[in-house]
N, C-alpha and C. Protein backbone atom coordinates (compact mmCIF):
# COMPACT_ATOMS: atom_id res chain seq x y z
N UNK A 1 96.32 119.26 93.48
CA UNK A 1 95.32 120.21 93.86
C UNK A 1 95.66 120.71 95.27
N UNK A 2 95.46 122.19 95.61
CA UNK A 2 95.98 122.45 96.64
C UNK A 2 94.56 123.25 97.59
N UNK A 3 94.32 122.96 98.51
CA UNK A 3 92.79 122.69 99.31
C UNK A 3 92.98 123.98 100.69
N UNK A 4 92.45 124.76 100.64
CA UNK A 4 92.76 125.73 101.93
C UNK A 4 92.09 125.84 103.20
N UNK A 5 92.05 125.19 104.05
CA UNK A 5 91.00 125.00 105.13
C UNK A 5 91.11 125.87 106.51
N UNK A 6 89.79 126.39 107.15
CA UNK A 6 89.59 127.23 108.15
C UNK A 6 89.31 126.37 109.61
N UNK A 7 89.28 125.01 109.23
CA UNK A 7 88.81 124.02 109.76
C UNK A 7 90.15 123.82 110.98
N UNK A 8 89.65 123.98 112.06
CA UNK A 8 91.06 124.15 113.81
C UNK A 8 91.68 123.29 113.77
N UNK A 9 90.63 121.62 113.19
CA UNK A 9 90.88 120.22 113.74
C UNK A 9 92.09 120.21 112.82
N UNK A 10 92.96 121.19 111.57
CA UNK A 10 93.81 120.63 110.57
C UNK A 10 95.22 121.53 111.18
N UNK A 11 95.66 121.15 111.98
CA UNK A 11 96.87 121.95 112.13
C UNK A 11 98.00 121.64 111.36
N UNK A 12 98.60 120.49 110.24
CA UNK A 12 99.27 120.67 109.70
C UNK A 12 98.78 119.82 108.69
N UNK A 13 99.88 120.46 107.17
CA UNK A 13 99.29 120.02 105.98
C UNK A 13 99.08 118.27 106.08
N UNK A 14 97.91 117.93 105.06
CA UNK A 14 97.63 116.72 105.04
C UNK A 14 98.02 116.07 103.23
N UNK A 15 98.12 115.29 102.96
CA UNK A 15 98.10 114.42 101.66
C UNK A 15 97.38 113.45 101.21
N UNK A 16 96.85 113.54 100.10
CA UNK A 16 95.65 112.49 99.67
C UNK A 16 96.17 112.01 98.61
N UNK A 17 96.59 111.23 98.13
CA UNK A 17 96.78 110.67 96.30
C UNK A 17 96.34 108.79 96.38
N UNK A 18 96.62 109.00 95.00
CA UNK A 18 95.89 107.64 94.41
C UNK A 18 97.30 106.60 94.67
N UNK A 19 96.97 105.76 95.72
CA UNK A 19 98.39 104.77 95.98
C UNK A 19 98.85 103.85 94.48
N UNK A 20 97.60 103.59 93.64
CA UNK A 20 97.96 102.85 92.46
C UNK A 20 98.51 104.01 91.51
N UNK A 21 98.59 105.42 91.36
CA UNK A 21 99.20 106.39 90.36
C UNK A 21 99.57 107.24 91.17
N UNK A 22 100.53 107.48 92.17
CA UNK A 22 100.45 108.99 93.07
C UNK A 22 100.81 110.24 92.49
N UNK A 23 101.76 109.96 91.25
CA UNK A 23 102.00 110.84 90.89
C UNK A 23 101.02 111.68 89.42
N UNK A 24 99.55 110.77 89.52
CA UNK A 24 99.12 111.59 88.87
C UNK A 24 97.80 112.65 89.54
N UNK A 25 97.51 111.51 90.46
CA UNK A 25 96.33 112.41 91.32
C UNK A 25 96.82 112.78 92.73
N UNK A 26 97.01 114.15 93.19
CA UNK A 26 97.36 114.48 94.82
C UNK A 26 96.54 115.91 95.21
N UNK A 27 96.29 115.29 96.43
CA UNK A 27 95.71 116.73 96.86
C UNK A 27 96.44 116.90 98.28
N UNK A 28 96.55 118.23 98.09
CA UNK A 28 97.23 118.67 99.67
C UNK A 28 96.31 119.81 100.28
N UNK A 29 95.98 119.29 101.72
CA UNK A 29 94.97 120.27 102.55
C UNK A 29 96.08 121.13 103.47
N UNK A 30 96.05 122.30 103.16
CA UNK A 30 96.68 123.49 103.80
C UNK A 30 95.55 124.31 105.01
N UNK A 31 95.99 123.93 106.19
CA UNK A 31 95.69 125.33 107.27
C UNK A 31 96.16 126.02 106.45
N UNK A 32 94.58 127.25 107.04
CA UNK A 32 94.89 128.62 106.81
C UNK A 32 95.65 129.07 107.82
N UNK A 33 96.83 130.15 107.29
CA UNK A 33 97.68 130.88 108.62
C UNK A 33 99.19 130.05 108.52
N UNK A 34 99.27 128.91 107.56
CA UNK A 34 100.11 128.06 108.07
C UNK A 34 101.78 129.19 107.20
N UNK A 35 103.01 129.30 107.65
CA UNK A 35 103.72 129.87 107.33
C UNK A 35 104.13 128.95 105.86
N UNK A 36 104.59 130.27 105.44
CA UNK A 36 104.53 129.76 104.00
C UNK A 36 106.02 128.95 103.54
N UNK A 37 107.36 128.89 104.70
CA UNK A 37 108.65 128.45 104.21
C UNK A 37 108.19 127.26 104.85
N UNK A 38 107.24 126.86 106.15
CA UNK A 38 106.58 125.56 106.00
C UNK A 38 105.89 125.01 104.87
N UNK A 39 105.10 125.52 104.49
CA UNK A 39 104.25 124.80 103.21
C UNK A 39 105.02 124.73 101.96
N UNK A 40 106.11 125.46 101.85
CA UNK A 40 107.07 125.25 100.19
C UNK A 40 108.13 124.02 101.09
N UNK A 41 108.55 123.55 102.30
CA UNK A 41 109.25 122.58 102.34
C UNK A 41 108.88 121.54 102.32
N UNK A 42 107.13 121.40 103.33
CA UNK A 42 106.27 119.97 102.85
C UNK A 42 105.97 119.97 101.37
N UNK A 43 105.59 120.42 100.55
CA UNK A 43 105.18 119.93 99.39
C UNK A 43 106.70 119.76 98.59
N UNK A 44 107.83 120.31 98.85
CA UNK A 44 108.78 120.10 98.19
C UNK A 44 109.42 118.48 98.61
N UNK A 45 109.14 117.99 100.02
CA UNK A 45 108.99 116.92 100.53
C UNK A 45 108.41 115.95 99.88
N UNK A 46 107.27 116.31 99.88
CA UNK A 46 106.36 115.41 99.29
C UNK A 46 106.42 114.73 98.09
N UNK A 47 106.80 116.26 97.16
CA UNK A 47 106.92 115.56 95.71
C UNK A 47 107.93 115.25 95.46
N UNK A 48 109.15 115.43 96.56
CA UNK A 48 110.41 114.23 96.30
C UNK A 48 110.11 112.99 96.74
N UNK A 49 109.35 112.98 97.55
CA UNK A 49 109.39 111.30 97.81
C UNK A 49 108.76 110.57 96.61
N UNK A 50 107.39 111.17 96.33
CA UNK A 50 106.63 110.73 95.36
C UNK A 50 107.58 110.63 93.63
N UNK A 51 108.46 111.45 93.60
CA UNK A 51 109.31 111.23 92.69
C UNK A 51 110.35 110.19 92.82
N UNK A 52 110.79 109.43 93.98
CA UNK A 52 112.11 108.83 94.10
C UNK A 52 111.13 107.37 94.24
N UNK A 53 109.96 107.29 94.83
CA UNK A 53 109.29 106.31 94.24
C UNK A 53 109.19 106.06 92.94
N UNK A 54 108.82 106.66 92.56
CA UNK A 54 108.51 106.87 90.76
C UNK A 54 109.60 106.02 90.50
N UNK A 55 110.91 106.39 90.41
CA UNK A 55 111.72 106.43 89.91
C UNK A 55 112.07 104.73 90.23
N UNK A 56 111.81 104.47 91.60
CA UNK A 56 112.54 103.05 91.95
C UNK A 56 111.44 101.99 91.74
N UNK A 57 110.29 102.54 91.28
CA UNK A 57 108.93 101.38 90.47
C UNK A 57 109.48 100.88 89.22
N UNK A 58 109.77 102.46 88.22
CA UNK A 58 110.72 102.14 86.74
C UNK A 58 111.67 101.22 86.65
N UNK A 59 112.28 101.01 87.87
CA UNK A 59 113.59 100.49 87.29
C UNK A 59 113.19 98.98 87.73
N UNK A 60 112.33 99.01 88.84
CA UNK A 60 111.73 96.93 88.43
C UNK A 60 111.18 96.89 87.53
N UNK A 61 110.75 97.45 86.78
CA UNK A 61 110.15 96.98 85.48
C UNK A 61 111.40 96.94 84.46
């Protein structure tokens, strides 16, 4: 879910997910104004990490 805030106190994007499933529940709070080749590199960030976790949970099991 992606959250758009007018709110001063948020100067850069924030992340919320469920530490027991991250990759099924996430929300990301976006400043308004924030440039947009910033916000496609954090979330592209993001959901690599959250993917390379993924990935290294699978393989202990």
């Amino acid at each position: 879910m992606l959250l758009i805030t007018a709110d001063a106190a948020v100067e850069k994007p924030q992340v919320s997910r469920d530490e027991e499933a991250p990759e099924q529940n996430i929300g990301i709070l976006i400043p308004v104004g924030m440039e947009y080749d910033t916000l496609i590199d954090f979330i592209f960030e993001t959901w690599s990490s959250l993917w390379r976790r993924s990935r290294r949970e699978r393989k202990r099991l």
